[in-house]
Protein backbone atom coordinates (compact mmCIF):
# COMPACT_ATOMS: atom_id res chain seq x y z
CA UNK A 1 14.66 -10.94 13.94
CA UNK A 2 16.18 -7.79 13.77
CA UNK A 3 18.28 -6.22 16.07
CA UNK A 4 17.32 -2.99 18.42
CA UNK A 5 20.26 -1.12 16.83
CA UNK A 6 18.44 -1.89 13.36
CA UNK A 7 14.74 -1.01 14.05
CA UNK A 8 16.09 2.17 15.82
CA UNK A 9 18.01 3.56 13.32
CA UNK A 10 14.75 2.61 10.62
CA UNK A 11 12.68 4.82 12.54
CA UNK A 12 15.11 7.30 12.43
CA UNK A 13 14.38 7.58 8.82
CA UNK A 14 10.63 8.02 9.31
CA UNK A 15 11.02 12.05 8.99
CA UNK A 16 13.17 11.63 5.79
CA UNK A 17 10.50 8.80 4.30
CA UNK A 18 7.57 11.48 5.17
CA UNK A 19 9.24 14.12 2.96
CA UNK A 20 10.86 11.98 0.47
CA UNK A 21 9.15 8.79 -0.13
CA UNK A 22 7.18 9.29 -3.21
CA UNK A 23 10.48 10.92 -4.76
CA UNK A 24 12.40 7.99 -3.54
CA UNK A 25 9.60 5.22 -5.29
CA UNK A 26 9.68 7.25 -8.34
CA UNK A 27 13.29 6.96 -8.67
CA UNK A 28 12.79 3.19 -7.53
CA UNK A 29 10.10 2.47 -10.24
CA UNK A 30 11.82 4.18 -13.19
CA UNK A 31 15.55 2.25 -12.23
CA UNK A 32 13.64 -1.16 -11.72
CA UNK A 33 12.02 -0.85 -15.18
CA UNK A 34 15.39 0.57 -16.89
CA UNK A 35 16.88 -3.12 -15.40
CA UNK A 36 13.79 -5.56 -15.75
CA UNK A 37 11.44 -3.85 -18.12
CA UNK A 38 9.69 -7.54 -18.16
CA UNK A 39 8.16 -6.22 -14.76
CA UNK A 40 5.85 -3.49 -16.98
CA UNK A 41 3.91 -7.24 -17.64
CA UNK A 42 2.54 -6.92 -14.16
CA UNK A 43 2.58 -3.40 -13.74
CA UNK A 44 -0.64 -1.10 -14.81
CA UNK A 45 0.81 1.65 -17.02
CA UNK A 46 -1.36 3.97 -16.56
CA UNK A 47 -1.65 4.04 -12.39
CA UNK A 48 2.73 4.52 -13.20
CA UNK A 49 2.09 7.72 -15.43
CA UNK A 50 -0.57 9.51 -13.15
CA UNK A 51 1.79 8.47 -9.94
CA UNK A 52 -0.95 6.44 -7.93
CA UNK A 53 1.27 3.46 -7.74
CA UNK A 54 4.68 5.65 -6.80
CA UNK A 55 1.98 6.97 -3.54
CA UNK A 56 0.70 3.75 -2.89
CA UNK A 57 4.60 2.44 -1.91
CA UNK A 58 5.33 5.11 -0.85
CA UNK A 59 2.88 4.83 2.20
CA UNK A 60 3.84 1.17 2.35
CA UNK A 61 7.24 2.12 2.99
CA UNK A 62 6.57 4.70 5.37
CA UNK A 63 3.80 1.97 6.85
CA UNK A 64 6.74 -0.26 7.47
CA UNK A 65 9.05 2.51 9.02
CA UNK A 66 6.48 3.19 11.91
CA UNK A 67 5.81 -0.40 12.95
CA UNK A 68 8.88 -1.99 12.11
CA UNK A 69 9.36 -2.96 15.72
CA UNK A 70 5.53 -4.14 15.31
CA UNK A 71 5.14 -6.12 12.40
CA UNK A 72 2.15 -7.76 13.76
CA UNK A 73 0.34 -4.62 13.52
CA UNK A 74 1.25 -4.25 9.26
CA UNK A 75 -0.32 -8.34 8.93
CA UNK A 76 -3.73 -6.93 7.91
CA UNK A 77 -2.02 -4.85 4.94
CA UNK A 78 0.65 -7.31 4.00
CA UNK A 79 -2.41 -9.79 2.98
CA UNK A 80 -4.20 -7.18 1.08
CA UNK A 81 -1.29 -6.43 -1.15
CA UNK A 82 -0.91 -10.75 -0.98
CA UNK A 83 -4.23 -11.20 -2.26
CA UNK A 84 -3.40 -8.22 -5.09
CA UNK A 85 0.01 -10.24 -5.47
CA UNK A 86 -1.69 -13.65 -5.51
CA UNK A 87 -3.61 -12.50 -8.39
CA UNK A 88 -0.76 -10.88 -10.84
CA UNK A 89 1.38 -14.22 -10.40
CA UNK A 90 4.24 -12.07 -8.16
CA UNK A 91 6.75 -14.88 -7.48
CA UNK A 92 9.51 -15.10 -4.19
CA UNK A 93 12.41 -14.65 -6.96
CA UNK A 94 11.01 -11.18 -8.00
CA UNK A 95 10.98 -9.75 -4.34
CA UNK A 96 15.48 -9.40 -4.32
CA UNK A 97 15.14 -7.35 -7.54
CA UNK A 98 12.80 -4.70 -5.86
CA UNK A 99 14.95 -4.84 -2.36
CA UNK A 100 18.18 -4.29 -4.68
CA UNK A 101 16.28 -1.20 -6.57
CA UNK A 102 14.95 0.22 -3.60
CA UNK A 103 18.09 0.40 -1.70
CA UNK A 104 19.81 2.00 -4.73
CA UNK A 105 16.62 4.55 -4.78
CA UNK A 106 17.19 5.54 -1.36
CA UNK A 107 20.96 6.53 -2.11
CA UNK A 108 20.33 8.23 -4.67
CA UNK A 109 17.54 10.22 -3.89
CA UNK A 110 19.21 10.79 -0.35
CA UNK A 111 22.44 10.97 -0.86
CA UNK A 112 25.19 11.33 1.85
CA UNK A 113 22.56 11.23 4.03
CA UNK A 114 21.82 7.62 3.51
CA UNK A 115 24.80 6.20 5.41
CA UNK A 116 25.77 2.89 5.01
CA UNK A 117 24.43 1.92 8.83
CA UNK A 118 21.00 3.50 6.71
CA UNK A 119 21.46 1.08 4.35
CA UNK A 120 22.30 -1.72 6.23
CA UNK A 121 19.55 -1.25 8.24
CA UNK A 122 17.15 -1.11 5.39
CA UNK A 123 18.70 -4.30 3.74
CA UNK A 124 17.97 -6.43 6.49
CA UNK A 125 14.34 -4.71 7.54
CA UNK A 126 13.42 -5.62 3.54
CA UNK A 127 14.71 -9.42 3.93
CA UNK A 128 12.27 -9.75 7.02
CA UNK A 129 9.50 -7.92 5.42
CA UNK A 130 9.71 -9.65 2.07
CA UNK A 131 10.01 -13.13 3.52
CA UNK A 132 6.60 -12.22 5.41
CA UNK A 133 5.10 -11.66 1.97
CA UNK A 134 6.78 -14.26 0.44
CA UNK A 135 5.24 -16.64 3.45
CA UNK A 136 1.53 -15.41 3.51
CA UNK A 137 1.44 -15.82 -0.84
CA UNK A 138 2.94 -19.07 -0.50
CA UNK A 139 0.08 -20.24 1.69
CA UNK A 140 -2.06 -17.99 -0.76
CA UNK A 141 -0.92 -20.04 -3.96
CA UNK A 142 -1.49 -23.29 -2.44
CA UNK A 143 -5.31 -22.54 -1.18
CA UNK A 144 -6.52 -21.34 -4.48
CA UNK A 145 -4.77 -23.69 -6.95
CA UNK A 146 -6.35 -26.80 -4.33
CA UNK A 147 -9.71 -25.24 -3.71
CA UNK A 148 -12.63 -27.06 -5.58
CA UNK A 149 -12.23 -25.84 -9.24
CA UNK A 150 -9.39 -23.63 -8.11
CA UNK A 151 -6.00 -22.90 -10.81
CA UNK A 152 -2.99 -21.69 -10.91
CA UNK A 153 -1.64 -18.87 -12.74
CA UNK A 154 -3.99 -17.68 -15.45
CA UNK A 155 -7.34 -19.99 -16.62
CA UNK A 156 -9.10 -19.46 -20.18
CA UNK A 157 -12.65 -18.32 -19.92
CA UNK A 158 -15.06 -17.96 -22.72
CA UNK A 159 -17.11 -14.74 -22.84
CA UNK A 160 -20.56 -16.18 -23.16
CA UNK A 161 -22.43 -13.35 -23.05
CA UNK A 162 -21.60 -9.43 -23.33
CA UNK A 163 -24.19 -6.72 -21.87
CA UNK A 164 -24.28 -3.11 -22.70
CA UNK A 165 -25.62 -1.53 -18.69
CA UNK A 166 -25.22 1.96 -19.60
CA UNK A 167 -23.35 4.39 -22.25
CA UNK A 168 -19.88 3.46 -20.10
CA UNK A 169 -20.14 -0.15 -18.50
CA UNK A 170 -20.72 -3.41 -20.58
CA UNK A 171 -21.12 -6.77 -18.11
CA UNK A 172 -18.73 -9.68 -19.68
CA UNK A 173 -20.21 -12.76 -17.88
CA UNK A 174 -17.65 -15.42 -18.40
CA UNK A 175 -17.48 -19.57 -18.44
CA UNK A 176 -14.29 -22.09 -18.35
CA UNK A 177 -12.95 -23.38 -21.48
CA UNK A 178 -12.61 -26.54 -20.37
CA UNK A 179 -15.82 -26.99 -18.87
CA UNK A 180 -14.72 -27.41 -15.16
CA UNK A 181 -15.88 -26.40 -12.34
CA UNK A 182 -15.10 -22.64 -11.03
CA UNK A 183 -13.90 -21.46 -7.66
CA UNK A 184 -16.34 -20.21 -5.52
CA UNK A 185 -15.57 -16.73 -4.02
CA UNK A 186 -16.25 -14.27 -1.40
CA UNK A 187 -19.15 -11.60 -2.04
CA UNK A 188 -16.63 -7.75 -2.44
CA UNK A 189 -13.54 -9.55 -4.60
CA UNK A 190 -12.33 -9.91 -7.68
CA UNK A 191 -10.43 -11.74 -10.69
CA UNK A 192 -7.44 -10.82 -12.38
CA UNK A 193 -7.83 -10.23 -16.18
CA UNK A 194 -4.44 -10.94 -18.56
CA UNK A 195 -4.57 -9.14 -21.93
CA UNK A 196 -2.26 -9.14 -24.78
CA UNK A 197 -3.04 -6.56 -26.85
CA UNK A 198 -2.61 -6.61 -30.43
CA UNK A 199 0.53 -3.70 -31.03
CA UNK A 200 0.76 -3.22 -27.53
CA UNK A 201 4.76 -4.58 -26.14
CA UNK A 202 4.12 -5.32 -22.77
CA UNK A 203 0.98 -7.71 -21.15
CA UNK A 204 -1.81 -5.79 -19.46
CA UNK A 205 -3.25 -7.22 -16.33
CA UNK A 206 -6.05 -5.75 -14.23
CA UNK A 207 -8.30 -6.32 -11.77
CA UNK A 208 -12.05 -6.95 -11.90
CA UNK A 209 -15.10 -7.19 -8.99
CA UNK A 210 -17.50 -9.93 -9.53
CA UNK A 211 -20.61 -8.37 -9.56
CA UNK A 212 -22.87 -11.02 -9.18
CA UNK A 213 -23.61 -13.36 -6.61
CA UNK A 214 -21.14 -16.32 -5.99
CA UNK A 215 -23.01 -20.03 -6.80
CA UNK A 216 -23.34 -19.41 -10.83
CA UNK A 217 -22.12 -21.24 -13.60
CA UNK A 218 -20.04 -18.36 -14.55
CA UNK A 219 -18.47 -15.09 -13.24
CA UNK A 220 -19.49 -11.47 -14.41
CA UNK A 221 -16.95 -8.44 -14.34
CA UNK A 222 -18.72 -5.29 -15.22
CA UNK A 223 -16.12 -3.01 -16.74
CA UNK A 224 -16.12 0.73 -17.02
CA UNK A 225 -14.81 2.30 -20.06
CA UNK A 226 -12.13 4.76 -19.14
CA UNK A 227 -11.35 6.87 -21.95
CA UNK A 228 -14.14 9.25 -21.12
CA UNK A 229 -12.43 11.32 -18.75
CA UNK A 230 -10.22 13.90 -19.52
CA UNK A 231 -6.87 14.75 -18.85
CA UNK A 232 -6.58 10.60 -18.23
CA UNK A 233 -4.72 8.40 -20.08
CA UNK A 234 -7.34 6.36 -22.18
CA UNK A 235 -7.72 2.99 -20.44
CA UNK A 236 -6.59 0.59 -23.11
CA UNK A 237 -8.03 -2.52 -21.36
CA UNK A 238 -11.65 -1.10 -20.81
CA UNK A 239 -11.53 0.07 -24.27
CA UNK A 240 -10.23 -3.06 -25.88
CA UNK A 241 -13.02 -4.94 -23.86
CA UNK A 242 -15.44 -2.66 -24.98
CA UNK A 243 -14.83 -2.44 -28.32
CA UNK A 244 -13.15 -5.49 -29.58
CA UNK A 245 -13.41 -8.27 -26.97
CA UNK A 246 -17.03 -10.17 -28.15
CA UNK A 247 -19.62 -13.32 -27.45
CA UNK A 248 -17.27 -16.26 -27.76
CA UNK A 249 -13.55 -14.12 -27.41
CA UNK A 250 -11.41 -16.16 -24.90
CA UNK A 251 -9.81 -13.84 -21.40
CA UNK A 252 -7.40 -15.10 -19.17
CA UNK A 253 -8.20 -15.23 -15.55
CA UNK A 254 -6.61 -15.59 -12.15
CA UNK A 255 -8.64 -16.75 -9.54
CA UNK A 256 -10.73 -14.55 -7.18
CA UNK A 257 -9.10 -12.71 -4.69
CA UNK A 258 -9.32 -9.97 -2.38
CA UNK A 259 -10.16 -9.60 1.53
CA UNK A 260 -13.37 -6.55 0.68
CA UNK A 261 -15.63 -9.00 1.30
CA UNK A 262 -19.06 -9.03 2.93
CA UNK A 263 -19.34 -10.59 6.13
CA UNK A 264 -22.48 -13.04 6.29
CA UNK A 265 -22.12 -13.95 9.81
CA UNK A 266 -23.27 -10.14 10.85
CA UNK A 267 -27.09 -10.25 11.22
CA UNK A 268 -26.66 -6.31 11.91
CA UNK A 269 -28.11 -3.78 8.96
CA UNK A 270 -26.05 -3.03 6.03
CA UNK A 271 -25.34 -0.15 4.26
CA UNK A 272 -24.15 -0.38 0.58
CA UNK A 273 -22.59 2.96 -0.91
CA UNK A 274 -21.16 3.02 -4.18
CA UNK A 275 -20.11 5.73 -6.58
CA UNK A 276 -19.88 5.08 -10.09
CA UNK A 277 -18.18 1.56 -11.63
CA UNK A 278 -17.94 1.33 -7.42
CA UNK A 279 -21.50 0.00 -7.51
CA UNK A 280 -20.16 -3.74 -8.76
CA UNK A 281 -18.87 -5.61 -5.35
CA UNK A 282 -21.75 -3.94 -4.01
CA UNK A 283 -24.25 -5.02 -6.27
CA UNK A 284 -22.51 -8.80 -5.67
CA UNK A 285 -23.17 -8.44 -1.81
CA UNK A 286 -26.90 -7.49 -2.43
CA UNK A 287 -27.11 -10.40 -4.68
CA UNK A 288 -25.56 -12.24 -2.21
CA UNK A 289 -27.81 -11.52 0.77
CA UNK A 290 -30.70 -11.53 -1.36
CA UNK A 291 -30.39 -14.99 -2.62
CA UNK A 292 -29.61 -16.50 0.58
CA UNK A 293 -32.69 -14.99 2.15
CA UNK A 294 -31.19 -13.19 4.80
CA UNK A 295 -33.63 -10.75 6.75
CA UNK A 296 -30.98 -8.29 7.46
CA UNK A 297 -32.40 -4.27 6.91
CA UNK A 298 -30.64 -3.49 3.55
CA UNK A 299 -30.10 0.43 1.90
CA UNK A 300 -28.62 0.53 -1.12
CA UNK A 301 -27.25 3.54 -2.11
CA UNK A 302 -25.31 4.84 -5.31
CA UNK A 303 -24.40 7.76 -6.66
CA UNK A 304 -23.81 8.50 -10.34
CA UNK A 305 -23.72 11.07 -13.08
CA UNK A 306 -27.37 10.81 -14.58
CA UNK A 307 -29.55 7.97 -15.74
CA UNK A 308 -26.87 7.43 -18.89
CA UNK A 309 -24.08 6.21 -17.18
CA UNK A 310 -26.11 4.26 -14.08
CA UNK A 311 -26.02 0.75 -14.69
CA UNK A 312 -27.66 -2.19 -13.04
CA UNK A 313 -30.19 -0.16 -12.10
CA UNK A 314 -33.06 -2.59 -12.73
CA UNK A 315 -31.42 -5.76 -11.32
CA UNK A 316 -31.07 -3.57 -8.30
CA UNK A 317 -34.64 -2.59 -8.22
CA UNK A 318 -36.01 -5.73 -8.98
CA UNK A 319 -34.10 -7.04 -5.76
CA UNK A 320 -35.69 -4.43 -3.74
CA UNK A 321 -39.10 -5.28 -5.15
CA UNK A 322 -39.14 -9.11 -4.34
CA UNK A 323 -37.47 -7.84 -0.56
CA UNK A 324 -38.98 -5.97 1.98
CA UNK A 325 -36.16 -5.85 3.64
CA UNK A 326 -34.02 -3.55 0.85
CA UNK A 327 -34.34 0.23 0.17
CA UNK A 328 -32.72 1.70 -2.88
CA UNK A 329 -31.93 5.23 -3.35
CA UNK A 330 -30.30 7.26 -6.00
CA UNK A 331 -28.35 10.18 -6.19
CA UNK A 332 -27.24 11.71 -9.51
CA UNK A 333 -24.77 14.48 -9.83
CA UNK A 334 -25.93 16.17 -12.95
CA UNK A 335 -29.63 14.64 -13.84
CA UNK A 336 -30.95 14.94 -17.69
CA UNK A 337 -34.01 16.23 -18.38
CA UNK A 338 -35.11 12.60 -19.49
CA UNK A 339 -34.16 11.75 -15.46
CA UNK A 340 -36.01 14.77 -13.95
CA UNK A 341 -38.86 13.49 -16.10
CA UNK A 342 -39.21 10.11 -14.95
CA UNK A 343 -38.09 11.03 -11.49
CA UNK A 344 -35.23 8.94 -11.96
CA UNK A 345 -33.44 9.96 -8.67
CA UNK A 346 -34.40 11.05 -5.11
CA UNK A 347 -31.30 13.21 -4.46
CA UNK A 348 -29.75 15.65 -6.81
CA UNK A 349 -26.50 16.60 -6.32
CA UNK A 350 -23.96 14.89 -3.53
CA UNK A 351 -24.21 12.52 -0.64
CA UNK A 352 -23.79 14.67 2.17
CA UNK A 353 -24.79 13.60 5.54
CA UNK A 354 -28.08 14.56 6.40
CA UNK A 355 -29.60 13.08 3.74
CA UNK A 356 -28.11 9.83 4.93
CA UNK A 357 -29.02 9.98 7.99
CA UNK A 358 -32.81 10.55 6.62
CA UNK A 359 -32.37 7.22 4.76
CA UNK A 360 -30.47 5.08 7.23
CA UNK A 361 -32.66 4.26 10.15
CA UNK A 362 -29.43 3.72 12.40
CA UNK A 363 -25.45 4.08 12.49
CA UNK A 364 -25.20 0.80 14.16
CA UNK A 365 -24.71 -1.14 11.15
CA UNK A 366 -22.15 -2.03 8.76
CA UNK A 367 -21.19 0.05 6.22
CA UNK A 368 -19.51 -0.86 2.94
CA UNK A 369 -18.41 1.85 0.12
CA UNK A 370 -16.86 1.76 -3.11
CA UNK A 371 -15.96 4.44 -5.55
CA UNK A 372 -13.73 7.11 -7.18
CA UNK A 373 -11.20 8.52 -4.51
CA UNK A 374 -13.18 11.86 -3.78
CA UNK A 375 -16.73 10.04 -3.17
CA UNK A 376 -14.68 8.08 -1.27
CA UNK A 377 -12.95 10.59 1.22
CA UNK A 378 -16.78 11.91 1.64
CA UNK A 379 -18.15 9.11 2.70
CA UNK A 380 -15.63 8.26 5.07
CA UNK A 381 -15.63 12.03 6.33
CA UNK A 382 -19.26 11.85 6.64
CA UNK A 383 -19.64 8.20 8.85
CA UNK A 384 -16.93 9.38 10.85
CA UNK A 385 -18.66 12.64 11.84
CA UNK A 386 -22.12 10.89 12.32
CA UNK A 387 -20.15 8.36 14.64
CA UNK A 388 -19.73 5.20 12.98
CA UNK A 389 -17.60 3.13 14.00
CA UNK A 390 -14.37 2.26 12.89
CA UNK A 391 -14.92 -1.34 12.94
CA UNK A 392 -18.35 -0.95 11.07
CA UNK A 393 -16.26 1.04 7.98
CA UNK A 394 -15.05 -1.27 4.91
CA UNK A 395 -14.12 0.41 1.99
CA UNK A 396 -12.32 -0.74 -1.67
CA UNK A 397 -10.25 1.22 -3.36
CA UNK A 398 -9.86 0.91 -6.85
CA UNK A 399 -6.34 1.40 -8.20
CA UNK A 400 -3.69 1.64 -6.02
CA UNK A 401 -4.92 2.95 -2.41
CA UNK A 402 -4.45 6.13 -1.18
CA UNK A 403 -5.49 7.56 2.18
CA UNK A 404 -8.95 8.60 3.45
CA UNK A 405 -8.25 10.90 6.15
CA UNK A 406 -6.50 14.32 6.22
CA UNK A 407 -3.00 12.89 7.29
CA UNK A 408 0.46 11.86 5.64
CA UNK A 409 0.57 9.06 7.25
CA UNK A 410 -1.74 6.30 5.74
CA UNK A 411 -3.44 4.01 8.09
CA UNK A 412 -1.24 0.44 7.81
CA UNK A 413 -4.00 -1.21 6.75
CA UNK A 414 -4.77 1.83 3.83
CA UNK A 415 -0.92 1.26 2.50
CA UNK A 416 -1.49 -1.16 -0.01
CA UNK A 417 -0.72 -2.04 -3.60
CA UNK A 418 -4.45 -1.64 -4.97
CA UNK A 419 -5.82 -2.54 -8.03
């Protein structure tokens, strides 16, 4: 426990964490690599160079500032960023090493102002925190290496088949080596992918959503290729996948993990809303309630480009053919001619909120979204103006997570290490 003099003199340093934080994790990121550069194994390189992972703790930090006289309150983020642990192999002996560099960040970066109380303080606030992390992964470990056809660490899987959806996302659908059984998972997560690139120094690990149903023989990632964008840094995993990983290649896989998961017990309508690659947990949870014949009103609605770069467009459709109970609408940004044609779409342009309101019958329902940052923010600006309630909003972020409201301070539950 820590002691009132302690927690007060933490949130003293809210203010300073506000203005500084991000300075103070870049400083803490580039020292902690400088000492342990084995860390850039875990670490995605490119979410370091365009600062989304310096953010991300930096709102965990300031998270933990706020409630650190309410710890209880942070649980719900702590096992996000488990599950996103759970699922790089982050072990109890690597937690000291980031306490140590983060303390040393904080000097530096505040100098005389970070007294030694300040520091003090801050030592034994990270011991609590950390051993709360270390606690809920333990438990985390244990569950999925003694689940039925659960492992530990990192599993070889056989790419049995590879499908080309659209001009940027291939499906990988993937089987054990050794001809065991698979752990079942939760409709929304995801596996953890461990690549060594030839000529490349360091691991790369990411972080892939099923996007098929759970109950198969196999597991299917559905990977974007993200060199296509510009002004950011080619993604050397998507493009290795893409162009070099083929029909019989071996991946290594963690097991599934995540807490963006559908919730089957709800017999309430369900709104689906994905932008871009965000379409693949989505596409799992209409699988999902498709295949257990549930009778819950379904609208499915994604957003994309044009017709070129929507995938799973027909194993959508041929859901919502065989179910009544499933609408499917689609809004492209910049249609071809080829889509304008065909009538490819029924909304040019953006989401925006009138038009969803003229395709969902009712707020009271749940609503799920998934998506670039930007889409993102507008659907969450947009269900919170209709009304929606908090409680009915689940969102994934991909990468590490930002925040979706107009604020500094991140929701606790929005300060998380994201994949």
């Amino acid at each position: 426990m820590l002691s009132e003099k302690t927690i007060q003199i933490i949130k003293s340093t809210v203010p300073v964490l506000e203005k500084h934080g991000v300075e103070i994790t870049k400083r803490f990121y580039r020292n902690m690599f400088a000492a342990h550069p084995e860390l850039l194994n875990i670490f995605n390189h490119a979410n370091q160079s365009q600062g989304r992972q310096q953010t991300a703790l930096a709102n965990v930090v300031y998270a933990a500032a706020q409630h650190i006289d309410k710890l209880e309150t942070l649980l719900p983020a702590v096992k996000q960023i488990a599950h996103k642990h759970r699922s790089l192999g982050v072990k109890p002996e690597q937690y000291p090493i980031v306490g140590e560099n983060l303390l040393r960040a904080i000097k530096e970066v505040l100098g005389d102002a970070a007294t030694e109380d300040i520091l003090q303080a801050w030592a034994a606030a990270y011991q609590v925190i950390a051993n709360v992390f270390i606690e809920v992964e333990d438990e985390m470990y244990k569950q999925t290496e003694q689940q039925q056809g659960g492992w530990a660490g990192y599993r070889e899987f056989i790419v049995e088949k590879k499908v080309k959806e659209s001009d940027v996302i291939t499906s990988f659908y993937l089987v054990p080596k050794d001809g065991g059984a698979i752990a079942a998972f939760k409709p929304g997560q995801y596996v953890g992918v461990k690549m060594e690139i030839p000529g490349e120094t360091y691991t790369h690990m990411r972080q892939y959503s099923l996007s098929d149903a759970p109950g198969k023989p196999y597991y299917r990632i559905s990977v974007k290729r993200e060199d296509t964008i510009q002004e950011v840094p080619a993604g050397k995993v998507s493009v290795y996948l893409h162009e070099q990983v083929q029909q019989g290649d071996v991946l290594w896989l963690s097991a599934p993990a995540g807490d963006f998961i559908l919730d089957t017990q709800d017999a309430r309508p369900v709104v689906l809303i994905s932008g871009g690659v965000g379409l693949t947990p989505m596409v799992s949870m209409l699988n999902t309630l498709s295949e257990s014949g549930s009778k819950r009103p379904i609208t499915f609605i994604h957003a994309a480009q044009s017709g070129e770069v929507h995938a799973l467009r027909q194993e959508v459709e041929a859901v919502a053919e065989r179910s009544s109970n499933v609408s499917v609408h689609w809004v492209y940004e910049k249609p071809t001619s080829r889509d304008r044609e065909t009538n490819a779409y029924g909304k040019e342009g953006y989401v925006d909120l009138p038009w969803v309101q003229s395709v969902v019958p009712d707020k009271d329902a749940s609503f799920y979204f998934c998506g670039p940052v930007p889409f993102m923010k507008a659907v969450y600006g947009l269900l919170k103006a209709w009304g929606v309630a908090d409680a009915d909003i689940r969102y994934e972020f991909f990468g590490p997570a930002g925040t979706l409201e107009h604020s500094t301070a991140a929701k606790p539950e929005e300060a998380l290490a994201g994949r």
